[in-house]
C-alpha atoms as a PDB file:
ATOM      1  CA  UNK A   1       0.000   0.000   0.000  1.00  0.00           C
ATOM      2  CA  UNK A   2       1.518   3.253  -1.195  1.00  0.00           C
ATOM      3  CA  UNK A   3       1.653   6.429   1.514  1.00  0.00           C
ATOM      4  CA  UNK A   4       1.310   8.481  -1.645  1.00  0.00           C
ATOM      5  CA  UNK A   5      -0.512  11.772  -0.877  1.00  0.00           C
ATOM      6  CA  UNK A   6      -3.472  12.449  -3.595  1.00  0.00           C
ATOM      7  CA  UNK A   7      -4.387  16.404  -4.111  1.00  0.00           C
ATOM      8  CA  UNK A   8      -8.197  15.352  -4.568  1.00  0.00           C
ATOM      9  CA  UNK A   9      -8.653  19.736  -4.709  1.00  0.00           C
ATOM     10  CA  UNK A  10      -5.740  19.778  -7.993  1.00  0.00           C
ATOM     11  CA  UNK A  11      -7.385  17.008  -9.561  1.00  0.00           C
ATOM     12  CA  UNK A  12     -11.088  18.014  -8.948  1.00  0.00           C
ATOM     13  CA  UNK A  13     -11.172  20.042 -12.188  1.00  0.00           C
ATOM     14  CA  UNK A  14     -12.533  23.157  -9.900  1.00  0.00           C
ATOM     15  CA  UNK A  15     -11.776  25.975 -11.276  1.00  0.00           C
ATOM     16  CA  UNK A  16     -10.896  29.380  -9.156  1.00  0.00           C
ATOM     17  CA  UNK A  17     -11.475  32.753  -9.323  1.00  0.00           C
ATOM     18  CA  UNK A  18      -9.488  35.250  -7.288  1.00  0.00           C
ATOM     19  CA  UNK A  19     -10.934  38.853  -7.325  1.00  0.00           C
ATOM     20  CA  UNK A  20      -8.244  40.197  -6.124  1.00  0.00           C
ATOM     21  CA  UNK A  21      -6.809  39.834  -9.438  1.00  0.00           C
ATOM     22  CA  UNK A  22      -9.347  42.016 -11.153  1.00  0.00           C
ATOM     23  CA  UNK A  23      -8.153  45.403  -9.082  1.00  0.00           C
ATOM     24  CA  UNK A  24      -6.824  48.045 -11.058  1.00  0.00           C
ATOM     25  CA  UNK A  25      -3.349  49.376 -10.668  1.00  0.00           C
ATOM     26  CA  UNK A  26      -2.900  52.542  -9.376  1.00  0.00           C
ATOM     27  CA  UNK A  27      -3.041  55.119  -6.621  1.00  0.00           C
ATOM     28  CA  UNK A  28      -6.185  55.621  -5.050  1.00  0.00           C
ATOM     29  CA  UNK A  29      -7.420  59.235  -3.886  1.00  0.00           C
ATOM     30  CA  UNK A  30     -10.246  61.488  -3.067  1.00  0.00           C
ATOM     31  CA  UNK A  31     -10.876  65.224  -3.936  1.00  0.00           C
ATOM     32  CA  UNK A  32     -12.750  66.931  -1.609  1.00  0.00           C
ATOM     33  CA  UNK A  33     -14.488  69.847  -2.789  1.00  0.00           C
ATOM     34  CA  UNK A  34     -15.109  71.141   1.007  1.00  0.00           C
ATOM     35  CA  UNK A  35     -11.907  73.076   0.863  1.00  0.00           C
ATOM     36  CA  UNK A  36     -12.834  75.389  -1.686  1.00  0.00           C
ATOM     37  CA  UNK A  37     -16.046  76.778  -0.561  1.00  0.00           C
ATOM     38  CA  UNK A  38     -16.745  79.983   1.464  1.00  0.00           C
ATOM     39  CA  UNK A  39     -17.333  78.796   4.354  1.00  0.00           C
ATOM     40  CA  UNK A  40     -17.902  75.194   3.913  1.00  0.00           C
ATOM     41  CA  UNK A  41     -20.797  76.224   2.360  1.00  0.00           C
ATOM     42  CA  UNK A  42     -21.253  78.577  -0.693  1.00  0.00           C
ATOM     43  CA  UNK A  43     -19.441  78.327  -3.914  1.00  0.00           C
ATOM     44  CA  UNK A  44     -17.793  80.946  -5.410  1.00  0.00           C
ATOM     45  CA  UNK A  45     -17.750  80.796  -9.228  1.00  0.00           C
ATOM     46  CA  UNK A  46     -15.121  83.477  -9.917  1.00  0.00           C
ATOM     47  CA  UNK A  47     -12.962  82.295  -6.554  1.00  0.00           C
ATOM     48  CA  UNK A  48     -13.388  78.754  -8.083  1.00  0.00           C
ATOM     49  CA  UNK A  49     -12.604  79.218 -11.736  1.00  0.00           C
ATOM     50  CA  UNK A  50      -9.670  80.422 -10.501  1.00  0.00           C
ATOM     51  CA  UNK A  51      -8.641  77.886  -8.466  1.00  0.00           C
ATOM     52  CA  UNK A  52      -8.663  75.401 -11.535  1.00  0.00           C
ATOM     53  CA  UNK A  53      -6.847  77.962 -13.396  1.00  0.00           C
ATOM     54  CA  UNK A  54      -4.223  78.121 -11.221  1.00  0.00           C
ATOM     55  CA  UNK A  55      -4.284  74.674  -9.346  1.00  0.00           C
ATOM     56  CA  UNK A  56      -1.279  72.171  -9.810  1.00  0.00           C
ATOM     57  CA  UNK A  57      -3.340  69.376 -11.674  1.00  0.00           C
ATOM     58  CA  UNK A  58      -0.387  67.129 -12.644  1.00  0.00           C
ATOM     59  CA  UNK A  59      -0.344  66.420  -8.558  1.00  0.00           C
ATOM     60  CA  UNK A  60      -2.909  63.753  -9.959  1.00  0.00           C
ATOM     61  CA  UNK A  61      -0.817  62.513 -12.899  1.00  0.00           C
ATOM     62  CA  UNK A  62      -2.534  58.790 -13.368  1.00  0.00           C
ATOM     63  CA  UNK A  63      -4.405  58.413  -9.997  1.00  0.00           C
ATOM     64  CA  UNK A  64      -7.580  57.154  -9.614  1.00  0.00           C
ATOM     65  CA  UNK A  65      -9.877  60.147  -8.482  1.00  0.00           C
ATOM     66  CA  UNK A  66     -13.179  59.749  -6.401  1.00  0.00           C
ATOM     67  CA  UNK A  67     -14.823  63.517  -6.722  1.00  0.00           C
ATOM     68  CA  UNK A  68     -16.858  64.308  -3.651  1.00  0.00           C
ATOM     69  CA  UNK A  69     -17.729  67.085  -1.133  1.00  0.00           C
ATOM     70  CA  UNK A  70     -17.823  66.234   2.408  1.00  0.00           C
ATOM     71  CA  UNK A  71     -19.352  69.580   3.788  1.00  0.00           C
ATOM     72  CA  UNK A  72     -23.047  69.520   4.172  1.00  0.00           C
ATOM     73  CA  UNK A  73     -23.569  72.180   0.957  1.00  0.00           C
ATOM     74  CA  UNK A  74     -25.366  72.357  -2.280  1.00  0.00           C
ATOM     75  CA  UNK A  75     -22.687  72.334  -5.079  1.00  0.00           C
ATOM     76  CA  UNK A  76     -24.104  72.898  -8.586  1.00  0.00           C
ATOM     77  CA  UNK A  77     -23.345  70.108 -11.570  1.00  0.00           C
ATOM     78  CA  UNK A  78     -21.430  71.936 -13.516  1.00  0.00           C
ATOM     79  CA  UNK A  79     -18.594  72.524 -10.689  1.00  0.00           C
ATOM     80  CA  UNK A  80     -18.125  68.590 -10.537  1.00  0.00           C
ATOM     81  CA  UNK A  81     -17.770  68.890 -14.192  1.00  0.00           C
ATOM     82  CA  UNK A  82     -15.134  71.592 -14.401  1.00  0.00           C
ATOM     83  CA  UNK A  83     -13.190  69.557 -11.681  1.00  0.00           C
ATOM     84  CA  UNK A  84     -13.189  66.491 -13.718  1.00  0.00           C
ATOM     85  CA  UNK A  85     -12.552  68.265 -16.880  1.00  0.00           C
ATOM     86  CA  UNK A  86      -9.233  69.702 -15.482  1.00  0.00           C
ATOM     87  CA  UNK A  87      -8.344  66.121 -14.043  1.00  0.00           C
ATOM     88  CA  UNK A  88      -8.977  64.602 -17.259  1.00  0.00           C
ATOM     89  CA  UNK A  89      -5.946  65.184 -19.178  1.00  0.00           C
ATOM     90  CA  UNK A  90      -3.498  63.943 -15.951  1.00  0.00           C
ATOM     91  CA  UNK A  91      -5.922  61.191 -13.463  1.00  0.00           C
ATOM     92  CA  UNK A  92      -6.393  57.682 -14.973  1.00  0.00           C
ATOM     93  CA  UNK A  93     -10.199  57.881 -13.884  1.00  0.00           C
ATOM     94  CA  UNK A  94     -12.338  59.905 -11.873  1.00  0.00           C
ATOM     95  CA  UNK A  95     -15.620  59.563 -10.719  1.00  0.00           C
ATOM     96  CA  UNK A  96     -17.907  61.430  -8.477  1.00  0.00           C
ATOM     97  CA  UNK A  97     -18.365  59.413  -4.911  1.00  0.00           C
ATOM     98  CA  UNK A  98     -16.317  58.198  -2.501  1.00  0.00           C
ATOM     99  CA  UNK A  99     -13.663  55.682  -2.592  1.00  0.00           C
ATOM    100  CA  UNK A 100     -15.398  52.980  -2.077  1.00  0.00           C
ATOM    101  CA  UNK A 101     -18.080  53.825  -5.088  1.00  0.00           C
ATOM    102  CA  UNK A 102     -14.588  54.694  -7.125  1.00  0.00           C
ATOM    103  CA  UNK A 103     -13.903  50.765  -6.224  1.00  0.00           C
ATOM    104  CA  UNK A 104     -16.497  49.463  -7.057  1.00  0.00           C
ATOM    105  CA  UNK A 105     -17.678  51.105 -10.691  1.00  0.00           C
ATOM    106  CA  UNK A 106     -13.419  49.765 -11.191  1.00  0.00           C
ATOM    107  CA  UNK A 107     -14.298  46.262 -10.727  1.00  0.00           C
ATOM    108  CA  UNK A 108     -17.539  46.584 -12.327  1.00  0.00           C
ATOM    109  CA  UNK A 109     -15.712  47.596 -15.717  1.00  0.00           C
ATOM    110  CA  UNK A 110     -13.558  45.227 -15.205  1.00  0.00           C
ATOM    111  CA  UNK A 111     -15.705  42.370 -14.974  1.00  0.00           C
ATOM    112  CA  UNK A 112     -17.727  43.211 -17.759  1.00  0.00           C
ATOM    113  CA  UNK A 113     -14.450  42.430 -19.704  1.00  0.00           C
ATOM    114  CA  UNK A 114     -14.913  39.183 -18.438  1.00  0.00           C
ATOM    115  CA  UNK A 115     -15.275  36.276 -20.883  1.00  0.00           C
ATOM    116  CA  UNK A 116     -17.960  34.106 -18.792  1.00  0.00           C
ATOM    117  CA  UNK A 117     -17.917  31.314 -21.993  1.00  0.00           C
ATOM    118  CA  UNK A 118     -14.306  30.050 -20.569  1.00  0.00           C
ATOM    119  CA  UNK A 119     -16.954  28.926 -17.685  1.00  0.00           C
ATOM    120  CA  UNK A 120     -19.578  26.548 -19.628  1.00  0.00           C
ATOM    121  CA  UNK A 121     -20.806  23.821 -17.515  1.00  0.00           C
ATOM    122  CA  UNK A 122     -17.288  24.770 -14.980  1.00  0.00           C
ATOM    123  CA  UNK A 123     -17.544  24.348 -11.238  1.00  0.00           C
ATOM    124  CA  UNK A 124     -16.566  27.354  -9.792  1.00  0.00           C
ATOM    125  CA  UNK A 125     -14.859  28.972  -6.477  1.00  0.00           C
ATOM    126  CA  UNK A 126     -14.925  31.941  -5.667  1.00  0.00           C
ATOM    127  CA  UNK A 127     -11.793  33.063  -3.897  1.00  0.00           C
ATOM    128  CA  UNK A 128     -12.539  34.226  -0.137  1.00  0.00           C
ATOM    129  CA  UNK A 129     -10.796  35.734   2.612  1.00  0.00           C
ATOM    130  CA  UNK A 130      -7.492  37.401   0.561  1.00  0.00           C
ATOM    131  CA  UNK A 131      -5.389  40.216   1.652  1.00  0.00           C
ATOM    132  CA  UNK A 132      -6.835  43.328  -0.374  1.00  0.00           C
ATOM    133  CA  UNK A 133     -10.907  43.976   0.430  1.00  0.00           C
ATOM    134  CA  UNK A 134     -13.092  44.091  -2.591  1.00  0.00           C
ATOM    135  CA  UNK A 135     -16.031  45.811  -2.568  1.00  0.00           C
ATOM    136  CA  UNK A 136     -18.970  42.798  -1.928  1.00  0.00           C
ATOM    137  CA  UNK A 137     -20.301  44.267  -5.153  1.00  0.00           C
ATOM    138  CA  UNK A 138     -17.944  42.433  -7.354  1.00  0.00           C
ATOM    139  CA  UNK A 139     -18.983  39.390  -5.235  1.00  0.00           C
ATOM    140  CA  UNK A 140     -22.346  40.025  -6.406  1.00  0.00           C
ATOM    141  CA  UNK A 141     -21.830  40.658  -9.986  1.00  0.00           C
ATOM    142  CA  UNK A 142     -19.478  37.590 -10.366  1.00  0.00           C
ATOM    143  CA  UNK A 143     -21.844  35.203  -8.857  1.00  0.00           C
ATOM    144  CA  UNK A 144     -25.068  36.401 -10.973  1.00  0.00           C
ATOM    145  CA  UNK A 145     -22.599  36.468 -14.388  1.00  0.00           C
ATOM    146  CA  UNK A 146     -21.315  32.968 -13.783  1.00  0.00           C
ATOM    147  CA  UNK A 147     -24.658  31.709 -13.072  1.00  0.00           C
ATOM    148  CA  UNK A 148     -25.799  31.340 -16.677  1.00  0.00           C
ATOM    149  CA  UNK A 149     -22.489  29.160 -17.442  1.00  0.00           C
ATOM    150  CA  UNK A 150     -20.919  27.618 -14.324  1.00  0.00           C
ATOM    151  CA  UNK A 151     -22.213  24.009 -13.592  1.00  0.00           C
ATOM    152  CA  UNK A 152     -21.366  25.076  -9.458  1.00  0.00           C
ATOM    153  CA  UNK A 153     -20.868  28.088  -8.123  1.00  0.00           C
ATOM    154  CA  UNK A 154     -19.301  27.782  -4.536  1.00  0.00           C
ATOM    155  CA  UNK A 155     -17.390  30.346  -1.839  1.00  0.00           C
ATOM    156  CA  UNK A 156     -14.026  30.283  -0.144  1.00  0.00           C
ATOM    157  CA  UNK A 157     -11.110  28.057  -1.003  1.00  0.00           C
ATOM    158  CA  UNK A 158     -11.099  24.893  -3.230  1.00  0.00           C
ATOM    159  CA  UNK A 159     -10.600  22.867   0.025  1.00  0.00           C
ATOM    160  CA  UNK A 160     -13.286  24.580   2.777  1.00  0.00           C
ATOM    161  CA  UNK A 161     -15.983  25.748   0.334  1.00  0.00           C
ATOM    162  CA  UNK A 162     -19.547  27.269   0.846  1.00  0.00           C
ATOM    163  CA  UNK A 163     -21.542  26.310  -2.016  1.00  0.00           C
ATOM    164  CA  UNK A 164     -23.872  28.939  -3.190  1.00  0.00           C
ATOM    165  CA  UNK A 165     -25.253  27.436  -6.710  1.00  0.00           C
ATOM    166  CA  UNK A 166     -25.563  23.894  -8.540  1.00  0.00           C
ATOM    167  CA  UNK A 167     -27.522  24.183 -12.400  1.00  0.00           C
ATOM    168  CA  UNK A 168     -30.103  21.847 -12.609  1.00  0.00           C
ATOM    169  CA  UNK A 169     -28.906  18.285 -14.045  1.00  0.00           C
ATOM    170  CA  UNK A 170     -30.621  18.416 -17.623  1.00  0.00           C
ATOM    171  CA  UNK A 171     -32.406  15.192 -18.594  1.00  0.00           C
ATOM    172  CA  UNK A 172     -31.280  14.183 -22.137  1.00  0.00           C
END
């Protein structure tokens, strides 16, 4: 009798998915537009024209920029727009929100890049518990993409799973 030890997980034909590999690159920050009202309150068009006039925009040179205003003040549209218009040329992305929303419209476009064919009839896991916290959004959107495709769908790692979906057995 042989002591050999079998990987029953390797030879299972499970197939993983680790979200963490679906985060974008790149520095993460917020702009706060508190700082540049009078007040904390009141905008000042003239006072804030010329604050993106004069502002040092490559500061933001391909970061990842959640727009958002923390003070408890009506800001029109169109100063959200002006903001973004002058991050454009240097920020790899911005969006209005806060980081977390930044995070999770990020994963969002990046899963809709995913090819959920390479999963026909696959039994999937869904990698838990990793080092880097993605939003449960991309959790969400995963799951209800692979759903259509994926034989299993199951939670955790290959060897401690939680299983979350099996596709009716089709009678041919």
């Amino acid at each position: 009798m042989d002591n050999e030890i079998i990987n029953k997980v390797a030879g299972s034909g499970i197939v993983s998915i680790d979200l963490e590999s679906f985060i974008t690159p790149g520095e993460r920050i917020v702009f706060d537009i508190k700082p540049l009202l009078f007040h904390e309150l009141i905008l000042k068009e003239q006072d804030f024209r010329n604050f993106i006039k004069t502002h040092n925009w490559s500061a933001y040179d391909n970061k990842l920029v959640a727009l958002t205003c923390t003070a408890d003040a009506i800001v029109p549209t169109w100063a959200y727009m002006l903001l973004a218009l002058a991050l454009e040329p240097y920020a790899q992305r911005v969006v209005f929100g806060t980081l977390n929303e930044l995070e999770t419209l990020l994963f969002a476009e990046r899963l809709a890049q995913l090819n959920v064919a390479e999963f026909k009839d696959a039994r999937v896991v869904v990698k838990g518990c990793g080092d880097k916290t993605i939003p449960i959004n991309a959790y969400l959107q995963l799951s209800t993409m692979l759903k259509p495709m994926a034989k299993s769908i199951m939670y955790g790692e290959p060897c401690s799973t939680v299983p979350l979906y099996k596709a009716a057995k089709s009678s041919s």
